[in-house]
C-alpha atoms as a PDB file:
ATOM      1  CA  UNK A   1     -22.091   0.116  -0.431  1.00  0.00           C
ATOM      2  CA  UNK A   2     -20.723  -2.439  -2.879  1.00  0.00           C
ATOM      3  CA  UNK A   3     -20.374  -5.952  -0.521  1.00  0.00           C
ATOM      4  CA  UNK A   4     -16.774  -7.244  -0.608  1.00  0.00           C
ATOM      5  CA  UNK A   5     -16.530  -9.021  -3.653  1.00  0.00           C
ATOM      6  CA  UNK A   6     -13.220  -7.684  -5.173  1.00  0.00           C
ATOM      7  CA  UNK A   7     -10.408  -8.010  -3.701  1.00  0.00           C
ATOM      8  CA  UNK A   8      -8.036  -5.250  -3.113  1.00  0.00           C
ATOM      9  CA  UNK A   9      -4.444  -5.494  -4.308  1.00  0.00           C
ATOM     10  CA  UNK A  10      -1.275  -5.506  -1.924  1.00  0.00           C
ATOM     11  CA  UNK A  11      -0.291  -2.288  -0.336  1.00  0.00           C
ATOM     12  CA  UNK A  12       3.220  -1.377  -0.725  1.00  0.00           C
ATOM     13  CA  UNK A  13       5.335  -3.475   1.283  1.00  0.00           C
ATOM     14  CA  UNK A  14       3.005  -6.969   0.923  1.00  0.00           C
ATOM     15  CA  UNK A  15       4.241  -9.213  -1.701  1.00  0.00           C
ATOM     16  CA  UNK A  16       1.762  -9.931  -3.845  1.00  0.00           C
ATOM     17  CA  UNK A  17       2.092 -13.853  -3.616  1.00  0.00           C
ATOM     18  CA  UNK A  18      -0.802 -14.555  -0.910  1.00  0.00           C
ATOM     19  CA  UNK A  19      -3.666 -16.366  -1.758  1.00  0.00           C
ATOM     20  CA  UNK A  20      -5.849 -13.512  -1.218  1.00  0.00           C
ATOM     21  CA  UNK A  21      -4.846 -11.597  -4.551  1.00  0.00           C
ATOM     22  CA  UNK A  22      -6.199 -14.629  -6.785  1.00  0.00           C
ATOM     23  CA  UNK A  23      -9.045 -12.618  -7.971  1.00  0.00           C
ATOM     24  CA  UNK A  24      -6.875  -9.708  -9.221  1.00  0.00           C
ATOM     25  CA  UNK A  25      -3.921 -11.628 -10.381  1.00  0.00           C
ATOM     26  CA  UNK A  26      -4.587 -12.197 -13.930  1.00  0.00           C
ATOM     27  CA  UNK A  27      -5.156  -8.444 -14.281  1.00  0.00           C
ATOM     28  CA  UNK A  28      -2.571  -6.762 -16.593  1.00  0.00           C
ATOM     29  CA  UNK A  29      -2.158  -3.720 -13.569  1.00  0.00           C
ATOM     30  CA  UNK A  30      -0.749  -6.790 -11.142  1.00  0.00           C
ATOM     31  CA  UNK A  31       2.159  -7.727 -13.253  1.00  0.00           C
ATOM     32  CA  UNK A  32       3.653  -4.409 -13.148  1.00  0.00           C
ATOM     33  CA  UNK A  33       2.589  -4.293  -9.574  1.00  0.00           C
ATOM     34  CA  UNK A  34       4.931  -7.139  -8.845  1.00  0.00           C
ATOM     35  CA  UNK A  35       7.672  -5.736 -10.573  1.00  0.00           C
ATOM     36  CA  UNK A  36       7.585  -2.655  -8.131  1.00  0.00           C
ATOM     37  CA  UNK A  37       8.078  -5.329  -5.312  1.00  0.00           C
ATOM     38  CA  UNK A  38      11.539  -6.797  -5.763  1.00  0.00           C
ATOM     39  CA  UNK A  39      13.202  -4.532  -3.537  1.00  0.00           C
ATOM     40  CA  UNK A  40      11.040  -5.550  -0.502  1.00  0.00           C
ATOM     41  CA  UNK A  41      13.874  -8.167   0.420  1.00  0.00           C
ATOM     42  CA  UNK A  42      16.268  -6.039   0.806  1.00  0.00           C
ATOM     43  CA  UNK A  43      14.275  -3.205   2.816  1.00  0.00           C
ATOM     44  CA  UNK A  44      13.506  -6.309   4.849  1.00  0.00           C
ATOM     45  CA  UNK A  45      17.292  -7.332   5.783  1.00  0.00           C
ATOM     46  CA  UNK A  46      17.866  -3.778   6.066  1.00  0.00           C
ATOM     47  CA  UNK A  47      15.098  -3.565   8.915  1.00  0.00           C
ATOM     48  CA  UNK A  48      16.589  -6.707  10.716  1.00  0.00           C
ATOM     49  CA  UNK A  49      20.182  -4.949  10.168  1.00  0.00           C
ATOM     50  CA  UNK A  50      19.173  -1.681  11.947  1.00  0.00           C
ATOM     51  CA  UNK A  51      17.390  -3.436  14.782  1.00  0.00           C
ATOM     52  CA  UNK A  52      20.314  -5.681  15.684  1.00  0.00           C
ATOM     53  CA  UNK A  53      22.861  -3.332  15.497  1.00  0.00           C
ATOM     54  CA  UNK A  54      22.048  -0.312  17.527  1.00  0.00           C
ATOM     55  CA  UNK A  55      25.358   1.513  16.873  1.00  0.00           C
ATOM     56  CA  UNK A  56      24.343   1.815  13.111  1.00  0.00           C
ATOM     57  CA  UNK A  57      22.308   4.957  12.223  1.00  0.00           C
ATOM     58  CA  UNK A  58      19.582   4.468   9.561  1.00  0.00           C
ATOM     59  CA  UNK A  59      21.523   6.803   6.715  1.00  0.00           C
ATOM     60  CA  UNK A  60      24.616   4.303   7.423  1.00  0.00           C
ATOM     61  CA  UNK A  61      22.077   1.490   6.658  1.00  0.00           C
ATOM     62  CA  UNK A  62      20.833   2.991   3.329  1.00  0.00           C
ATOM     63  CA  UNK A  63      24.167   3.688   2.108  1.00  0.00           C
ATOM     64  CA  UNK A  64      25.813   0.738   2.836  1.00  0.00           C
ATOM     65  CA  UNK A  65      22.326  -1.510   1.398  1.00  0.00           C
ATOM     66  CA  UNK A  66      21.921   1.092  -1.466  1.00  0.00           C
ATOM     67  CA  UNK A  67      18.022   2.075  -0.319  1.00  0.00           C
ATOM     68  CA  UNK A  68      16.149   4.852  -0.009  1.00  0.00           C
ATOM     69  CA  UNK A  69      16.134   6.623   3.380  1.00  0.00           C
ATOM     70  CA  UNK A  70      12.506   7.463   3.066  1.00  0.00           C
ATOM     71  CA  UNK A  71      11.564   3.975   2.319  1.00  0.00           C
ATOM     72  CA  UNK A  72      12.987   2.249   4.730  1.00  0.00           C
ATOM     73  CA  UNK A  73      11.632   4.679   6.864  1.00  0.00           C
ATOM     74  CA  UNK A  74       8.316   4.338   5.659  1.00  0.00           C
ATOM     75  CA  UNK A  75       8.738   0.401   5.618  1.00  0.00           C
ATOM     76  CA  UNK A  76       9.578   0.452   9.334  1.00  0.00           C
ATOM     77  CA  UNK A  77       6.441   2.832   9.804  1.00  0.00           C
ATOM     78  CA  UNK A  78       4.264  -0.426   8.240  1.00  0.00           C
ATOM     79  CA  UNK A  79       6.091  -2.960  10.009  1.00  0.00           C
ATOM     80  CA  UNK A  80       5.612  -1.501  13.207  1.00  0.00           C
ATOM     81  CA  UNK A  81       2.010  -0.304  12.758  1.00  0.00           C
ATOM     82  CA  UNK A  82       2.242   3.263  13.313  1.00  0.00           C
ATOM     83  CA  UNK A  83      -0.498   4.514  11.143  1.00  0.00           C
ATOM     84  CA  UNK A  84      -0.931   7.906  10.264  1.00  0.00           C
ATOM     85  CA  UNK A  85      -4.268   9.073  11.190  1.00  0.00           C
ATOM     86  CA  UNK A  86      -6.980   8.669   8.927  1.00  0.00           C
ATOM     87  CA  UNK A  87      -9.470  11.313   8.634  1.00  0.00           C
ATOM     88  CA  UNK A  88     -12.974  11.268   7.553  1.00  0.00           C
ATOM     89  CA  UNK A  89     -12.550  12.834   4.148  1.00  0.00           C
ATOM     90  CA  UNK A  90      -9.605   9.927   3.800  1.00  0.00           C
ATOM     91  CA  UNK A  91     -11.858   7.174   4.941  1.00  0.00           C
ATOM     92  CA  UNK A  92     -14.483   8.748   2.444  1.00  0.00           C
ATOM     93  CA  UNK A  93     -12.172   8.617  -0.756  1.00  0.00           C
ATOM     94  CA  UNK A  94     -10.941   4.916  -0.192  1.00  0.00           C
ATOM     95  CA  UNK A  95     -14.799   3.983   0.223  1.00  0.00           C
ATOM     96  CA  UNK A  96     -15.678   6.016  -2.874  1.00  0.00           C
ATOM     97  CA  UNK A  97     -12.658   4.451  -4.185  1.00  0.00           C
ATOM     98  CA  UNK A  98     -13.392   0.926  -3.473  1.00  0.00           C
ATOM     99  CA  UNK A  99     -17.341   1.367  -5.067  1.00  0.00           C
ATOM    100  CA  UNK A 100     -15.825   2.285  -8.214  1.00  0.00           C
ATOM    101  CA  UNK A 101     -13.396  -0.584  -8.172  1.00  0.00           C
ATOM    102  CA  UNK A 102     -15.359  -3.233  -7.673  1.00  0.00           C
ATOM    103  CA  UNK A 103     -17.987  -1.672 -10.530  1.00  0.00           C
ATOM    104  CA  UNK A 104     -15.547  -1.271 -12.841  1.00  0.00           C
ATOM    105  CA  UNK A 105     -14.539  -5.324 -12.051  1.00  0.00           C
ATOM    106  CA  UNK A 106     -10.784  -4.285 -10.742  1.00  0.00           C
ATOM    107  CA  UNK A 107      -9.670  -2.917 -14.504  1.00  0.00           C
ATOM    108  CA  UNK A 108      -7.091  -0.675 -13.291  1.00  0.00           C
ATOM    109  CA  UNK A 109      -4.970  -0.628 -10.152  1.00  0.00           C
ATOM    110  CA  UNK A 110      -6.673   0.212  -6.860  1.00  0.00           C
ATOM    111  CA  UNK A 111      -4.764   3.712  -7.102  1.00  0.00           C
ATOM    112  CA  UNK A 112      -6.141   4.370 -10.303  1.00  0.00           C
ATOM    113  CA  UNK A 113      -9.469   4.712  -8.644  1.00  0.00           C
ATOM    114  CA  UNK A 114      -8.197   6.988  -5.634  1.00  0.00           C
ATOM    115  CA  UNK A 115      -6.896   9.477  -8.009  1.00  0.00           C
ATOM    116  CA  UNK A 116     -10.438   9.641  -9.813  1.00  0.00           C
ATOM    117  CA  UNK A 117     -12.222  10.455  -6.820  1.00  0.00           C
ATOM    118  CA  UNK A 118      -9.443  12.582  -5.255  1.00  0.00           C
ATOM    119  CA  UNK A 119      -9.580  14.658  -8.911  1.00  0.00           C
ATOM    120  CA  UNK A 120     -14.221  14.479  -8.527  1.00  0.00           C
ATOM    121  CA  UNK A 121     -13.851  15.828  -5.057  1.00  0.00           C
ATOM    122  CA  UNK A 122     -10.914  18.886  -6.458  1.00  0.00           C
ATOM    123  CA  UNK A 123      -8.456  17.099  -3.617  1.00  0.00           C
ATOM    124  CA  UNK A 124      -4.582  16.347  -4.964  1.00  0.00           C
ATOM    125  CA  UNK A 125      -4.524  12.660  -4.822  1.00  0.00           C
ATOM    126  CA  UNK A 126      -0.728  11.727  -3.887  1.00  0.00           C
ATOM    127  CA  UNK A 127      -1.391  12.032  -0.001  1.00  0.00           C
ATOM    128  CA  UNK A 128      -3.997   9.640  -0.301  1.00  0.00           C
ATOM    129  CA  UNK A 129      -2.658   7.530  -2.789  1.00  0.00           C
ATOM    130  CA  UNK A 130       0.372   7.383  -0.360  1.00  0.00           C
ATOM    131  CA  UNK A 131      -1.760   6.431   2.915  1.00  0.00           C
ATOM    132  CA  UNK A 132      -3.230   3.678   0.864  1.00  0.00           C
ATOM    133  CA  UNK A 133       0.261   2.326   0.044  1.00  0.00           C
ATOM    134  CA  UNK A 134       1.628   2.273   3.399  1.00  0.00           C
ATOM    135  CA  UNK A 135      -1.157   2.394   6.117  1.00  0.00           C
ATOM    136  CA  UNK A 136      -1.767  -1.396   6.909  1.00  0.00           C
ATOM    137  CA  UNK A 137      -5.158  -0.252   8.591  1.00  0.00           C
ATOM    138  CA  UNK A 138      -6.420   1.696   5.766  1.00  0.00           C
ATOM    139  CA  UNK A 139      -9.420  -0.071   4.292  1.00  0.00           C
ATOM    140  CA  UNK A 140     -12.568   0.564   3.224  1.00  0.00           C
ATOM    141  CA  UNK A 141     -15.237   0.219   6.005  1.00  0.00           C
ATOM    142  CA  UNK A 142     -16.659  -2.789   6.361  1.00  0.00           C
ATOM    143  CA  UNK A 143     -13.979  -4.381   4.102  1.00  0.00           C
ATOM    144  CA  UNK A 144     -13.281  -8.052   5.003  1.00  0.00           C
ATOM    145  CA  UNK A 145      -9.546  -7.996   5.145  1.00  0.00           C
ATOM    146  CA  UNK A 146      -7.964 -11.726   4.798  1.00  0.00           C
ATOM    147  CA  UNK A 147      -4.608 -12.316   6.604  1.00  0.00           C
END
């Protein structure tokens, strides 16, 4: 196993801005990673919305903040920790994943890689692809994870 030497980029909901993503940064992928982030504000006041007014239902919320239902679902999912469970074959692919990464020196988006060896292994990437996005515990093993 590679040693943790690369880091990984932010998962779906993390900003992007942490000290932790300096050695990825200045890749061209991160830019347009960033770009995919401006709507985390708003999912965020959304959140704090629904949880202080109880008499609002969550389609209300999305309506009135003009968000997707399924996002702000899945936001509240990573917020709150409830992970998905992740199988062997998952944990597998993200460490494959992860070797390939960090040999290839970060060139493309983390993604990128999890589709490769989702496609080696004849598996359909997107639920895996998606469980990296918004699992907060979804690593590879032995994967120092800075806070």
């Amino acid at each position: 196993m590679i040693p943790n030497h690369t880091p990984l980029p932010p998962k779906r909901w993390e900003t992007g801005e942490h000290p932790k993503f300096d050695g990825v940064r200045s890749r061209s992928w991160f830019g347009r990673l960033l770009k995919r982030k401006k709507h985390i504000p708003m999912l965020e006041q959304a959140y704090l919305y629904l949880l202080e007014n109880n008499d609002c239902s969550q389609g209300m919320v999305c309506a009135d903040w003009g968000i997707d239902s399924r996002e702000l679902r899945d936001y509240i999912k990573f917020r709150n920790n409830q992970n998905p469970e992740i199988t062997k074959t998952a944990q597998s692919i993200i460490n494959e994943a992860y070797v390939d990464y960090c040999l290839d020196s970060a060139q493309h988006n983390f993604v990128f890689y999890i589709k490769v060896v989702c496609h080696r292994w004849g598996l359909p990437p997107r639920p895996y692809r998606e469980l990296w996005e918004v699992c907060p515990d979804y690593y590879p093993t032995n994967y120092i994870k800075e806070e």
